[in-house]
Protein backbone atom coordinates (compact mmCIF):
# COMPACT_ATOMS: atom_id res chain seq x y z
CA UNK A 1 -3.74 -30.22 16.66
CA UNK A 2 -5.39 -26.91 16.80
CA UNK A 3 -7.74 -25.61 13.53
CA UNK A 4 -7.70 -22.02 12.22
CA UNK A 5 -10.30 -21.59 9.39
CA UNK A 6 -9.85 -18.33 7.09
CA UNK A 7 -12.67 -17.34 5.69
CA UNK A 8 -12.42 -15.60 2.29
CA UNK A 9 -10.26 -15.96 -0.05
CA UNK A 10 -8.94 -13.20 -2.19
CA UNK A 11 -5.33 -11.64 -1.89
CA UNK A 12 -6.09 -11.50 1.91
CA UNK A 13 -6.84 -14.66 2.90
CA UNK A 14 -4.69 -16.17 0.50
CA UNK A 15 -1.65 -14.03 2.31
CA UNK A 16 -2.46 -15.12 5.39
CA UNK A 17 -2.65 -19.18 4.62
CA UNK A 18 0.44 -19.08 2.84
CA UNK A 19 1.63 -16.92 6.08
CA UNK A 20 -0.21 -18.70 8.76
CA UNK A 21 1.26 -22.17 7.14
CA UNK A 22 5.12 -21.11 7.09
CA UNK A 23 4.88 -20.52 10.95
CA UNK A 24 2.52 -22.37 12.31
CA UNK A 25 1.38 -24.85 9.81
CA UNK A 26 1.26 -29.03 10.12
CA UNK A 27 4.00 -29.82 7.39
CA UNK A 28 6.59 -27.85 9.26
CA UNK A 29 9.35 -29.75 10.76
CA UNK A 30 10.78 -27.49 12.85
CA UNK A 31 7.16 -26.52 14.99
CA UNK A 32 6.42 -29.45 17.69
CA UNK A 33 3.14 -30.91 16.63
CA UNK A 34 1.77 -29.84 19.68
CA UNK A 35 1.76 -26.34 18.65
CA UNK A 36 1.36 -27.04 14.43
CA UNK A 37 -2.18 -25.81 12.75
CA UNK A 38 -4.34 -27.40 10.41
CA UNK A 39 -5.48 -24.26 8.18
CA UNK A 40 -8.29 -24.21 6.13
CA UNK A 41 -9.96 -21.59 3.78
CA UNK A 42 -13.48 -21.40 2.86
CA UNK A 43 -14.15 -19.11 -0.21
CA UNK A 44 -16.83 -18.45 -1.94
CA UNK A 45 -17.77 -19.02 -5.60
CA UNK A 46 -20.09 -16.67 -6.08
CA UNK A 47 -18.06 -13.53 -4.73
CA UNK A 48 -16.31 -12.12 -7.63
CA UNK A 49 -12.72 -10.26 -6.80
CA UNK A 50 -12.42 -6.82 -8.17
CA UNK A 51 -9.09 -7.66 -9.66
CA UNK A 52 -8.41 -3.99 -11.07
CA UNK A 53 -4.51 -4.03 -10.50
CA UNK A 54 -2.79 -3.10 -7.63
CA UNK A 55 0.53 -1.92 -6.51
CA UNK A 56 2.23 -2.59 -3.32
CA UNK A 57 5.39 -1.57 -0.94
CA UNK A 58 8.76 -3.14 -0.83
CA UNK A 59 7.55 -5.08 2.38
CA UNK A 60 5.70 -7.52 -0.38
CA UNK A 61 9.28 -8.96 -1.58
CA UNK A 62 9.98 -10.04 1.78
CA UNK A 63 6.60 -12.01 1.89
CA UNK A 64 7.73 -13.67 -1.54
CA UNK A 65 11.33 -14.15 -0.30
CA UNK A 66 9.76 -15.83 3.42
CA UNK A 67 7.91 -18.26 1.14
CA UNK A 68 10.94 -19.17 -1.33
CA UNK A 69 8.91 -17.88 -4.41
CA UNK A 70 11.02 -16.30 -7.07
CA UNK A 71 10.11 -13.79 -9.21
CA UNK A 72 10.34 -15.75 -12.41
CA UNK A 73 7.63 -18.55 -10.49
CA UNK A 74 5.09 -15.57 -9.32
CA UNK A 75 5.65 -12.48 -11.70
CA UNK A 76 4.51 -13.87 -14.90
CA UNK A 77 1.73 -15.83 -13.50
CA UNK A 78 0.40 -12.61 -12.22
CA UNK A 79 1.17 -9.84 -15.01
CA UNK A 80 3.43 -8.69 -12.51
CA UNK A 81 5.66 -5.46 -13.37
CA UNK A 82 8.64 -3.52 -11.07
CA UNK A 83 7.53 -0.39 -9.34
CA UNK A 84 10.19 1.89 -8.58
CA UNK A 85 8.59 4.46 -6.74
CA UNK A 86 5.51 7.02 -7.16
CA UNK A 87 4.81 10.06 -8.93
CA UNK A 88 2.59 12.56 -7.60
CA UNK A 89 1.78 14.74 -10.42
CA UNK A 90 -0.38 18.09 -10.14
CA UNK A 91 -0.91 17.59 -6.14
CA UNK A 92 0.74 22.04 -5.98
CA UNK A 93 0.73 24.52 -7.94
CA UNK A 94 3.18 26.83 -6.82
CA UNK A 95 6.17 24.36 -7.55
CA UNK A 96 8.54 24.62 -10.99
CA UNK A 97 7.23 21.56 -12.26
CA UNK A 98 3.73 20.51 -10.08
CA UNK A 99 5.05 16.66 -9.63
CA UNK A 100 7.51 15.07 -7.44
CA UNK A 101 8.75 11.20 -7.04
CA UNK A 102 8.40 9.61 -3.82
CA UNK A 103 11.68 6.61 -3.47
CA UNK A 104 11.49 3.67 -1.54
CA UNK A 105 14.71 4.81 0.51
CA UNK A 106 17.62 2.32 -0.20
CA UNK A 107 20.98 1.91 1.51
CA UNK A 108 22.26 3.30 -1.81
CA UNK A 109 20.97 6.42 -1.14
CA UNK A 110 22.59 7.49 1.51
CA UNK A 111 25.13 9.79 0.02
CA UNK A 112 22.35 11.54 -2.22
CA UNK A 113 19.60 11.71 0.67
CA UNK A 114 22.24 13.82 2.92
CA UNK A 115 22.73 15.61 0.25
CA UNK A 116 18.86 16.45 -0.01
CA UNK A 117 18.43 16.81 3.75
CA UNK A 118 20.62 19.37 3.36
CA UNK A 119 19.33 21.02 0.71
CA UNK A 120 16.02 20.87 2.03
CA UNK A 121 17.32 22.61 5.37
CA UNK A 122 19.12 25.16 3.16
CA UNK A 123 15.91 26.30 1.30
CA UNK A 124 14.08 26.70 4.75
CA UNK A 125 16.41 29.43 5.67
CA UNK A 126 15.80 31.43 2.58
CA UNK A 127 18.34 29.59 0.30
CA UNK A 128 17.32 29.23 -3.24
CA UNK A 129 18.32 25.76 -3.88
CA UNK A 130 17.19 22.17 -6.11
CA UNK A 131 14.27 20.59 -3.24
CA UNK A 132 12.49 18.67 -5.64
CA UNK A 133 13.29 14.58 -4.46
CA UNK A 134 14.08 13.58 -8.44
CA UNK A 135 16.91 15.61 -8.69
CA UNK A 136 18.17 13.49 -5.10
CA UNK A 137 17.44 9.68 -5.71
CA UNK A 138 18.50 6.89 -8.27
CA UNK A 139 15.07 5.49 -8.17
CA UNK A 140 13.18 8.74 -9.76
CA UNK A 141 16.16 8.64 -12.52
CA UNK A 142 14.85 4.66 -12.82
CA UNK A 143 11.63 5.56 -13.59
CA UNK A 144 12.23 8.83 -15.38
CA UNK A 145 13.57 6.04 -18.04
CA UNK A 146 11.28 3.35 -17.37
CA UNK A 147 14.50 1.29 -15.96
CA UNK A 148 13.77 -1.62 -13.69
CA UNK A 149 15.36 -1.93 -10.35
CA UNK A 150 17.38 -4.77 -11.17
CA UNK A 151 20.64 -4.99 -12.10
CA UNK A 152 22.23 -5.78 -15.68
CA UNK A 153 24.34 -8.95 -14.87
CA UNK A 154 27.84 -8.21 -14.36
CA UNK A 155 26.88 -5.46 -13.11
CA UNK A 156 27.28 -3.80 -9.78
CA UNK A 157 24.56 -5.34 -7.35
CA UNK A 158 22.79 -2.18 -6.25
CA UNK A 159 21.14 -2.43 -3.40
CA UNK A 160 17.67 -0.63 -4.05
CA UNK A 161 14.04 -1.46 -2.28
CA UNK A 162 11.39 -1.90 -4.91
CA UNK A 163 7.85 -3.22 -5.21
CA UNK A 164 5.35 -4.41 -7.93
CA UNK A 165 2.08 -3.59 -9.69
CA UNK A 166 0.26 -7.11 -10.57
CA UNK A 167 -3.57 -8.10 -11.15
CA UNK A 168 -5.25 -8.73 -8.06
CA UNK A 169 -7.10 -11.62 -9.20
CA UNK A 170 -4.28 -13.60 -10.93
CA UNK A 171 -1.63 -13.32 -7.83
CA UNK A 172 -4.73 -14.34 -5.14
CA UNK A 173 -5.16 -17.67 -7.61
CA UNK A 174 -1.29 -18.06 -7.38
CA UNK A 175 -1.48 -17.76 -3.42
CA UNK A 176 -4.31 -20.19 -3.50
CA UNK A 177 -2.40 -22.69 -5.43
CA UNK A 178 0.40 -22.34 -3.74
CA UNK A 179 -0.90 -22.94 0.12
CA UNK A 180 -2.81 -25.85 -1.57
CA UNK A 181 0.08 -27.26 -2.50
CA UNK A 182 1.23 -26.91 0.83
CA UNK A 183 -1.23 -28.65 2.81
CA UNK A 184 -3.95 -25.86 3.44
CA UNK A 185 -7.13 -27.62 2.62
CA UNK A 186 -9.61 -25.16 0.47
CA UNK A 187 -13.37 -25.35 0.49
CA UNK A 188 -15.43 -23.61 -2.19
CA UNK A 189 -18.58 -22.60 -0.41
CA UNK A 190 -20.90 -19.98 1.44
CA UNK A 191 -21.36 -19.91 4.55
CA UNK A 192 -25.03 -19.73 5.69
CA UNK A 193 -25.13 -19.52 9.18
CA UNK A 194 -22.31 -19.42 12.40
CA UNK A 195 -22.53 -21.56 15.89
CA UNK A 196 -21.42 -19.04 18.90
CA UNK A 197 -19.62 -19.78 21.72
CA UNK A 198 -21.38 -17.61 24.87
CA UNK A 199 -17.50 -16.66 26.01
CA UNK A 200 -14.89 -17.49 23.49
CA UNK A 201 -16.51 -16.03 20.20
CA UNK A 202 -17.66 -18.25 17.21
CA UNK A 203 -17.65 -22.27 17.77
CA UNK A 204 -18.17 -23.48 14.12
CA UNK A 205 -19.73 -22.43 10.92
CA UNK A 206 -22.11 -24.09 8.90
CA UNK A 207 -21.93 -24.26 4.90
CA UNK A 208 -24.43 -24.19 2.28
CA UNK A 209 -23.34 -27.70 1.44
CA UNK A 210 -24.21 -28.61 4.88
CA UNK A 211 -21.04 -28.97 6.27
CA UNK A 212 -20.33 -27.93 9.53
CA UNK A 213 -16.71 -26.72 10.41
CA UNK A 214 -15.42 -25.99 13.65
CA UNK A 215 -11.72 -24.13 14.84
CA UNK A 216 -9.53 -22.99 17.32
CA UNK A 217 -9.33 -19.52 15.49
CA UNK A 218 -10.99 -17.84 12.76
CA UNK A 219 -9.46 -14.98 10.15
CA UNK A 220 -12.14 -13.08 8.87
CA UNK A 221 -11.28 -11.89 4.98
CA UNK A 222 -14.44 -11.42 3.96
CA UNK A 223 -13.69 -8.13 2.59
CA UNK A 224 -15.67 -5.06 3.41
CA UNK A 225 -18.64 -7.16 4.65
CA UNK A 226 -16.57 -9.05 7.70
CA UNK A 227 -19.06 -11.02 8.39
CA UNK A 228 -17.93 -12.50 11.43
CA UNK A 229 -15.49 -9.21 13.33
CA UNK A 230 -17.79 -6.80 12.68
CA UNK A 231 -20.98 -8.43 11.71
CA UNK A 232 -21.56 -11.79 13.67
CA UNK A 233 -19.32 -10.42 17.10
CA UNK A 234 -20.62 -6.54 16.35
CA UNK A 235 -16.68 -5.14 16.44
CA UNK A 236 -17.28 -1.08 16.59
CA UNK A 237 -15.87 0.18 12.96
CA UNK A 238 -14.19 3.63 13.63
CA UNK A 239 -14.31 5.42 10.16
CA UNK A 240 -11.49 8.09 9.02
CA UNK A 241 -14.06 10.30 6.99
CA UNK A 242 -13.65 13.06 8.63
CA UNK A 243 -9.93 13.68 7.79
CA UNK A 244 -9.80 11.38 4.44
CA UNK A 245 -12.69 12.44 2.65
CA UNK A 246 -12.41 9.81 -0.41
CA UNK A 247 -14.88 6.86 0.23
CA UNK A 248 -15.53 5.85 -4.02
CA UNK A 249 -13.72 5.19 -7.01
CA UNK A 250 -14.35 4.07 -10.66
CA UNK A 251 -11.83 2.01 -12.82
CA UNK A 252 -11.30 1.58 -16.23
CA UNK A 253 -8.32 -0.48 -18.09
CA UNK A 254 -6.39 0.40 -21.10
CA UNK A 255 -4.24 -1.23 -23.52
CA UNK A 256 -0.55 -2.28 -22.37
CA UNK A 257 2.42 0.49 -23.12
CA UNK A 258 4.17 -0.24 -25.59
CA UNK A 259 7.36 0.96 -23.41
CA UNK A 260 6.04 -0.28 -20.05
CA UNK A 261 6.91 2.41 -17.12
CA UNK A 262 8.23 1.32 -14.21
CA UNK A 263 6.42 3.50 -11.19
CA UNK A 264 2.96 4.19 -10.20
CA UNK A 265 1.32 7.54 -11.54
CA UNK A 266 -0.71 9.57 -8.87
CA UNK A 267 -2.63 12.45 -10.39
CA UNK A 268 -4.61 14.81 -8.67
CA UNK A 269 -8.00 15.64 -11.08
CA UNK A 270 -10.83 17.53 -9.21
CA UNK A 271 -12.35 15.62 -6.61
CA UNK A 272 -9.21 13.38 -6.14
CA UNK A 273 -7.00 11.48 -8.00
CA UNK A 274 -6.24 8.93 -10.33
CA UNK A 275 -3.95 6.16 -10.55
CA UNK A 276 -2.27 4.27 -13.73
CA UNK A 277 -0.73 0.94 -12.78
CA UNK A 278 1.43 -0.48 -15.80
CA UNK A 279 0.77 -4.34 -16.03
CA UNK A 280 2.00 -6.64 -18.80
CA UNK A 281 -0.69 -7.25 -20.20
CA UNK A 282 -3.03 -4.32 -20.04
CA UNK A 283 -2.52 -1.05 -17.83
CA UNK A 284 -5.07 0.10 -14.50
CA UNK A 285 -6.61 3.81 -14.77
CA UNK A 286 -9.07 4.70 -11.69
CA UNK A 287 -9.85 7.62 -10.26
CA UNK A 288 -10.41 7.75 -6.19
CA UNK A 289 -12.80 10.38 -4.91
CA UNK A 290 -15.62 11.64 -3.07
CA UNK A 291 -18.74 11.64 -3.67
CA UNK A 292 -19.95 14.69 -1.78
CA UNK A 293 -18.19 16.58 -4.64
CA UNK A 294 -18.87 14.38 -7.88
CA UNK A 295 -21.19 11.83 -9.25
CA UNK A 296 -20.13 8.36 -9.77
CA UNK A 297 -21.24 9.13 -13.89
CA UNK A 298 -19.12 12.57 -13.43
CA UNK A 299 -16.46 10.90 -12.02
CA UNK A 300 -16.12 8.53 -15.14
CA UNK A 301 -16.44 10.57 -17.60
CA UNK A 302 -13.46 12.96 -15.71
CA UNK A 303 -11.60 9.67 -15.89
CA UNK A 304 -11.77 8.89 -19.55
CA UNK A 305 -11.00 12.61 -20.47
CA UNK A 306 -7.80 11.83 -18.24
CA UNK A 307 -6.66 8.26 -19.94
CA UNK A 308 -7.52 9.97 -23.57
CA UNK A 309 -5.05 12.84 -22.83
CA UNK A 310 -2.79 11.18 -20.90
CA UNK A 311 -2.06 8.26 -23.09
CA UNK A 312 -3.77 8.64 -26.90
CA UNK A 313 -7.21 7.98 -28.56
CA UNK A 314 -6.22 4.33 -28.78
CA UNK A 315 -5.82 3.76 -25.44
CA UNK A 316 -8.55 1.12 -25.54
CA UNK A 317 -10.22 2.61 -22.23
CA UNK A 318 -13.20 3.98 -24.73
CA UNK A 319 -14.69 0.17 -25.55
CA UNK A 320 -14.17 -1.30 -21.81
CA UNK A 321 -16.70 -0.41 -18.96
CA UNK A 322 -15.86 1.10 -15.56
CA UNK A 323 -16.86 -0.37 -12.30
CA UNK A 324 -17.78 1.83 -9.53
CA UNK A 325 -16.69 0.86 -6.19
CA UNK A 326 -17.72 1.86 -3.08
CA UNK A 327 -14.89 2.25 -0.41
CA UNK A 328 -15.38 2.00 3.97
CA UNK A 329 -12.22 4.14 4.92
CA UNK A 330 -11.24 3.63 8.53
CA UNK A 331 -10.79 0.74 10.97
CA UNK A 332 -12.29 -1.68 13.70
CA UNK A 333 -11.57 -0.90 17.42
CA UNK A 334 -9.99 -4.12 18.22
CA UNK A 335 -8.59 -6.51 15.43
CA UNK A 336 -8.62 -9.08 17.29
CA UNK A 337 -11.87 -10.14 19.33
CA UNK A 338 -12.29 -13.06 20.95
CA UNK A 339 -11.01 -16.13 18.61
CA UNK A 340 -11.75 -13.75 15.47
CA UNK A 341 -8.82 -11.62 13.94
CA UNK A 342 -9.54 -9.37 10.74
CA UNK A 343 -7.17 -9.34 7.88
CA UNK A 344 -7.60 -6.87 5.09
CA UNK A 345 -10.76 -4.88 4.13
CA UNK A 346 -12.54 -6.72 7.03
CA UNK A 347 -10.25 -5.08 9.74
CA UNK A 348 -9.70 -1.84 7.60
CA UNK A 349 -9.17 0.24 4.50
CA UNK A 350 -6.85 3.34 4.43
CA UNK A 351 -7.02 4.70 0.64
CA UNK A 352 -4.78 3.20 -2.29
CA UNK A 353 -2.59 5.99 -2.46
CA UNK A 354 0.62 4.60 -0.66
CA UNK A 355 -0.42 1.23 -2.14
CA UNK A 356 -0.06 0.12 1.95
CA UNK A 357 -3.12 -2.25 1.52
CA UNK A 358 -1.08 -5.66 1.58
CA UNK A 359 1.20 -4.07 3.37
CA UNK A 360 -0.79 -3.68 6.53
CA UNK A 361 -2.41 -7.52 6.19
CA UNK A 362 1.33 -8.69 5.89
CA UNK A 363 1.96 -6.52 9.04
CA UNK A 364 -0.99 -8.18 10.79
CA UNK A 365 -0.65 -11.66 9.91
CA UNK A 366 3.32 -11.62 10.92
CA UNK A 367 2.08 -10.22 14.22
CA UNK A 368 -0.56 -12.63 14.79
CA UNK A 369 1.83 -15.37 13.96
CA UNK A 370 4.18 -13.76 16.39
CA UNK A 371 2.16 -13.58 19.24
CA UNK A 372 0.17 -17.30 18.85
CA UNK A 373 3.81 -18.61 18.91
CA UNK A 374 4.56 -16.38 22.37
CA UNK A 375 5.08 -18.47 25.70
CA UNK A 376 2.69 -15.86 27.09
CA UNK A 377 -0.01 -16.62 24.77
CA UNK A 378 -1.27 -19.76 26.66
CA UNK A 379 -1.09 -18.19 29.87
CA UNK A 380 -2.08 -14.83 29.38
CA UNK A 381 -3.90 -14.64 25.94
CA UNK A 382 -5.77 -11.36 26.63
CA UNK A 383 -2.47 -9.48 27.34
CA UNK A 384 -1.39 -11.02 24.09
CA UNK A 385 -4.43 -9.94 22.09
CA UNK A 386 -4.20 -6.38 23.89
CA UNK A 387 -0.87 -5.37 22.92
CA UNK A 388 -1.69 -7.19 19.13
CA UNK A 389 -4.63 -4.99 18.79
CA UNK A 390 -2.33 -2.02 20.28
CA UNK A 391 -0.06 -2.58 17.42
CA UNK A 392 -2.25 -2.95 14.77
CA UNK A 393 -4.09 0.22 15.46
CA UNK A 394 -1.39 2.09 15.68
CA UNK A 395 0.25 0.94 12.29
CA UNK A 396 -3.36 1.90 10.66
CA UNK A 397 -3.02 5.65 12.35
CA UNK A 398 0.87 5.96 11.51
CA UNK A 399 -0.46 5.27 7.84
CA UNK A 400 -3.21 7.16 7.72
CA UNK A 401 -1.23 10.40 8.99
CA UNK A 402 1.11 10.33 6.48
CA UNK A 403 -1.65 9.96 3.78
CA UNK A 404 -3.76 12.74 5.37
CA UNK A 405 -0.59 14.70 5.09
CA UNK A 406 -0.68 14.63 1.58
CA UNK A 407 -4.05 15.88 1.50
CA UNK A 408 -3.62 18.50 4.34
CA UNK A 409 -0.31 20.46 2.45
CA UNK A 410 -1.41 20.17 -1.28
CA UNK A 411 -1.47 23.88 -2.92
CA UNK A 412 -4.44 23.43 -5.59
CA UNK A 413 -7.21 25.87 -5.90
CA UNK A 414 -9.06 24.73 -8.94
CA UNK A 415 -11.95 23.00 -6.74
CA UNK A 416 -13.47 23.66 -3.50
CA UNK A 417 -12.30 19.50 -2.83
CA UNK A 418 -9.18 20.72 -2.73
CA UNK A 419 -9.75 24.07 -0.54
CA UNK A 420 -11.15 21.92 1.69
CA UNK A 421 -9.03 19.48 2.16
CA UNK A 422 -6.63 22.19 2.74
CA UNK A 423 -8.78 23.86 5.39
CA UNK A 424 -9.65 20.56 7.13
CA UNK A 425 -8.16 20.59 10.58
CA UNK A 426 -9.49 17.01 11.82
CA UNK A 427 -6.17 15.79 12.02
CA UNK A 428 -4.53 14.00 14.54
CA UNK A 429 -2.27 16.09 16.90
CA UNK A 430 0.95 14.38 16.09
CA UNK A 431 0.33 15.05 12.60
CA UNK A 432 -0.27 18.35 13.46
CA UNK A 433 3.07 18.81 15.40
CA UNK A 434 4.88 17.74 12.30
CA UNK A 435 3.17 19.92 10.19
CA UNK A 436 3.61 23.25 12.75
CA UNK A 437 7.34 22.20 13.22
CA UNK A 438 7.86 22.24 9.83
CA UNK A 439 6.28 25.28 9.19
CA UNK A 440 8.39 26.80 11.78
CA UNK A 441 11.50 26.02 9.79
CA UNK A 442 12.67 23.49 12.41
CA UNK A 443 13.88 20.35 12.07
CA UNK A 444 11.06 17.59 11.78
CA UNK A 445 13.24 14.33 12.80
CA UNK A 446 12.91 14.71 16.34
CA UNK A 447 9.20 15.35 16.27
CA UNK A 448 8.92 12.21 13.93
CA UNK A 449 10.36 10.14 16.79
CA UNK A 450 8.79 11.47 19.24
CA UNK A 451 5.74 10.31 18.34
CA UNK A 452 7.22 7.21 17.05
CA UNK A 453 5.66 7.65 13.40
CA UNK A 454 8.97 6.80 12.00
CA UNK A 455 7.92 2.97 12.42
CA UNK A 456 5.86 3.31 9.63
CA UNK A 457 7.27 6.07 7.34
CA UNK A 458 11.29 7.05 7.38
CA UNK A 459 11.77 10.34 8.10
CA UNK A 460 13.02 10.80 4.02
CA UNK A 461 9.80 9.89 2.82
CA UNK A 462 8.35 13.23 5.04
CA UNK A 463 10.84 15.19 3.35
CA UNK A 464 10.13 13.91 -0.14
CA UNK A 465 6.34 14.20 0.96
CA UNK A 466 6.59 18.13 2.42
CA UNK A 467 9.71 19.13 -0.32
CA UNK A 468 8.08 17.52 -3.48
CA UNK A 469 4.85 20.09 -3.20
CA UNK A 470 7.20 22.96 -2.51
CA UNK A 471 5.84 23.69 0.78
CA UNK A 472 8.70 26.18 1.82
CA UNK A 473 8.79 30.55 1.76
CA UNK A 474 10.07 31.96 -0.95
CA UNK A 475 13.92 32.00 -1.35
CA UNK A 476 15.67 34.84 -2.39
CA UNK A 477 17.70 34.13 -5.34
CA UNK A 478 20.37 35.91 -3.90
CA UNK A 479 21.16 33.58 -1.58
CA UNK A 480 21.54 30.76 -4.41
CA UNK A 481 23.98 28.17 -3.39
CA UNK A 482 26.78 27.01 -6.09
CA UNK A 483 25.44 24.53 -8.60
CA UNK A 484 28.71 22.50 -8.83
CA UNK A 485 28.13 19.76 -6.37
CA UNK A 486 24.61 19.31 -7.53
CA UNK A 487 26.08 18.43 -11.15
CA UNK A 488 28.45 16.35 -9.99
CA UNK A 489 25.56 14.42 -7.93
CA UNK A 490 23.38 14.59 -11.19
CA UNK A 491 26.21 12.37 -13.34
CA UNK A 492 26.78 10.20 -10.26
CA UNK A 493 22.81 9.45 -10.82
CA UNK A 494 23.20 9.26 -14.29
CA UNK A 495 26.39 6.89 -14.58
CA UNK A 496 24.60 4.92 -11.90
CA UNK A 497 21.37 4.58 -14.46
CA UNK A 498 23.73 2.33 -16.95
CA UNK A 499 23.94 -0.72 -14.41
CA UNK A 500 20.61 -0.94 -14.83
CA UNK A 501 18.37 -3.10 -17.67
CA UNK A 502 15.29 -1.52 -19.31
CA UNK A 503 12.14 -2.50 -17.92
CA UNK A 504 10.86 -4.30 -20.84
CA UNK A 505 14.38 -6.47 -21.18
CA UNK A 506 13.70 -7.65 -17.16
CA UNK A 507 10.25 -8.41 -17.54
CA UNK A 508 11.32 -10.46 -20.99
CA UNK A 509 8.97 -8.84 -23.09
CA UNK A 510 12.15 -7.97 -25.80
């Protein structure tokens, strides 16, 4: 039987045990025993997690559906909320309202995304026509009345994507106790020292206890240290600085809502932007920026102006401390080296603003799974690793183009942050040719798939992106379209709001 050891613990590394175990893992019936794993996970006690609330993408339903965990098991344990969606608010300031809501496109929105394609084409010839994505999608009309995704019962089962905001902390001690309880052994220790192999990587490591462990394969989810991809087998880090300039951020909580909302907030302040993350039982406020154009004591005090005027005096935010955290933006060279694959921070960080963080350790452990249960593997393992590590890179550059993009097109000229981000052409070229093609007034689809970036972003989530700051000519208002099919797609939207529970009532907190 073959041994992986994951060390670090954390969201990550509980993710992939819990991953790692449903494929490959011992207590599986359906895996010969030939090819089963004995998984362990070393974490240490003396690492604190961050734990300041975190949102995620859709994709994190279908790790909680893979591993037959209901909602009503993992949502509570974890002060878990529904997130409908994200607004950006005060990324322009040329547009009627300076905000836009970014879906998570849903089969329902088919009829109403045409219709916004369409509009969106319409405006880039000059029309003067609705753009903005609320007026388009039955998720912004969720959130706009802090509605949750699901369904009244008796209802009509709409079939909308979603996510969730939960604590970091609490849903990485869920994980844990769940693999546990699956047969993943757990070790709480340091490790002091590592045994290397000259040719296949790292043989064993040693523990503070004394303990020597050895494995097949080792996941390193030791956070931004990695300790053993990037510091014990000296993986090259490639860092994204110079087209994502945010590498710190300082967070703060705040008392629950009262009426808990049902999206993730993105505000744009002056040297980048904040977040608010509704839990159950308390909400997340942090601001994300760089410090080449604010102090970390600046940068605070800009973020408790923001919570007191955002949300009231009694927010709670002016009793509870901030931590400052330093973030490494950008990614190894090869995520897999030798018998050492990176999950997490330790293979990468692309900034919290898409929420893509678990997204892109599901993404790697489902590959790495994937490929250790291909024929090929045995035979031709480097090939294997090489188009893994192929993968992998190039789901870390389709995200990070889309996030640059948001960066790249934003209208504000309050700060010289802003002006240059604006200004900043180290972007990559395919980015590039979507942002030239749309400024042409072409169509961006077929540039999208050209460069295949639709694998990691739909090409209505560019349009949202690119239409929500405003980023067309101006229109002539007397080529204004008629406004009767836009009401009648408005009370569609609406009637369509009434199959739906308030958030509160689904997360039982009335």
């Amino acid at each position: 039987m073959k041994k992986l050891l994951i060390l670090g613990g954390g969201t990550a590394g509980w993710m992939a045990a819990n991953m790692m175990n449903h494929y490959l893992g011992r207590n599986k019936e359906d895996i010969a025993n030939s090819k089963a794993w004995e998984i362990t996970v070393v974490e240490s006690p003396q690492i604190g997690i961050i734990g300041v609330g975190e949102g995620s993408t859709p994709q994190l339903k279908k790790f909680f559906d893979l591993l037959d965990i209901t909602e009503s098991q993992w949502m509570p344990a974890c002060s878990a909320t529904f997130k409908n969606g994200i607004s950006f608010i005060d990324w322009s300031e040329h547009t009627q309202t300076n905000r836009y809501f970014h879906p998570f496109p849903s089969p329902f929105d088919r009829q109403t995304a045409a219709a916004f394609l369409y509009h969106c084409q319409m405006r880039s010839r000059g029309m003067d026509v609705p753009v903005n994505p609320d007026d388009f999608f039955l998720s912004a009309h969720l959130a706009k009345f802090k509605l949750s995704p699901k369904p009244l019962p008796g209802k009509p089962q709409v079939p909308l994507n979603y996510a969730y905001h939960f604590d970091s902390a609490k849903l990485g001690a869920f994980l844990c106790q769940h693999a546990v309880s699956n047969g993943v052994r757990h070790i709480s220790s340091t490790m002091e020292s590592v045994l290397q192999h000259p040719d296949s990587g790292i043989q064993a490591i040693q523990l503070a206890s004394g303990e020597q462990l050895n494995a097949d394969l080792f996941i390193d989810a030791t956070g931004f240290n990695s300790l053993l991809l990037q510091g014990v087998l000296q993986e090259p880090f490639e860092t994204f600085a110079s087209n994502l300039f945010n590498n710190s951020a300082v967070a703060i909580p705040s008392n629950r809502q009262d009426i808990i909302a049902a999206e993730t907030k993105a505000t744009a302040l002056s040297a980048g932007w904040a977040w608010q993350i509704p839990l159950t039982n308390r909400t997340g406020n942090g601001y994300v920026y760089s410090d080449q154009y604010l102090s970390p004591e600046q940068a605070e005090k800009e973020l408790r102006d923001h919570i007191g005027a955002d949300m009231s005096k009694d927010s709670g935010a002016e009793q509870k401390p901030a931590k400052h955290l330093k973030m490494k933006v950008g990614q190894v060279q090869r995520h897999w080296h030798k018998n050492v694959v990176a999950v997490g921070l330790s293979q990468g960080f692309i900034e919290p603003l898409e929420a893509t963080a678990l997204h892109l350790v599901q993404e790697t452990v489902l590959k790495l799974a994937s490929s250790l249960l291909d024929p090929m593997y045995t035979s031709e393992p480097d090939r294997i690793k090489l188009a893994f590590n192929e993968s992998i890179r190039k789901r870390f550059n389709g995200v990070r183009d889309y996030i640059v993009c948001h960066y790249k097109m934003n209208t504000r000229t309050g700060s010289q942050y802003w002006i240059d981000n604006r200004e900043n052409n180290n972007i990559s070229t395919q980015l590039a040719d979507v942002i030239d093609t749309w400024r042409a007034k072409k169509d961006i689809a077929s540039v999208l798939e050209k460069h295949t970036m639709t694998q990691y972003y739909p090409v209505i989530s560019w349009y949202c992106l690119l239409a929500g700051y405003g980023s067309f000519a101006s229109a002539s208002s007397a080529n204004k379209l008629p406004s009767s099919n836009m009401r009648q797609l408005t009370q569609y939207l609406m009637r369509s709001t009434t199959h739906f529970a308030s958030h509160n009532a689904s997360l039982g907190l009335i």
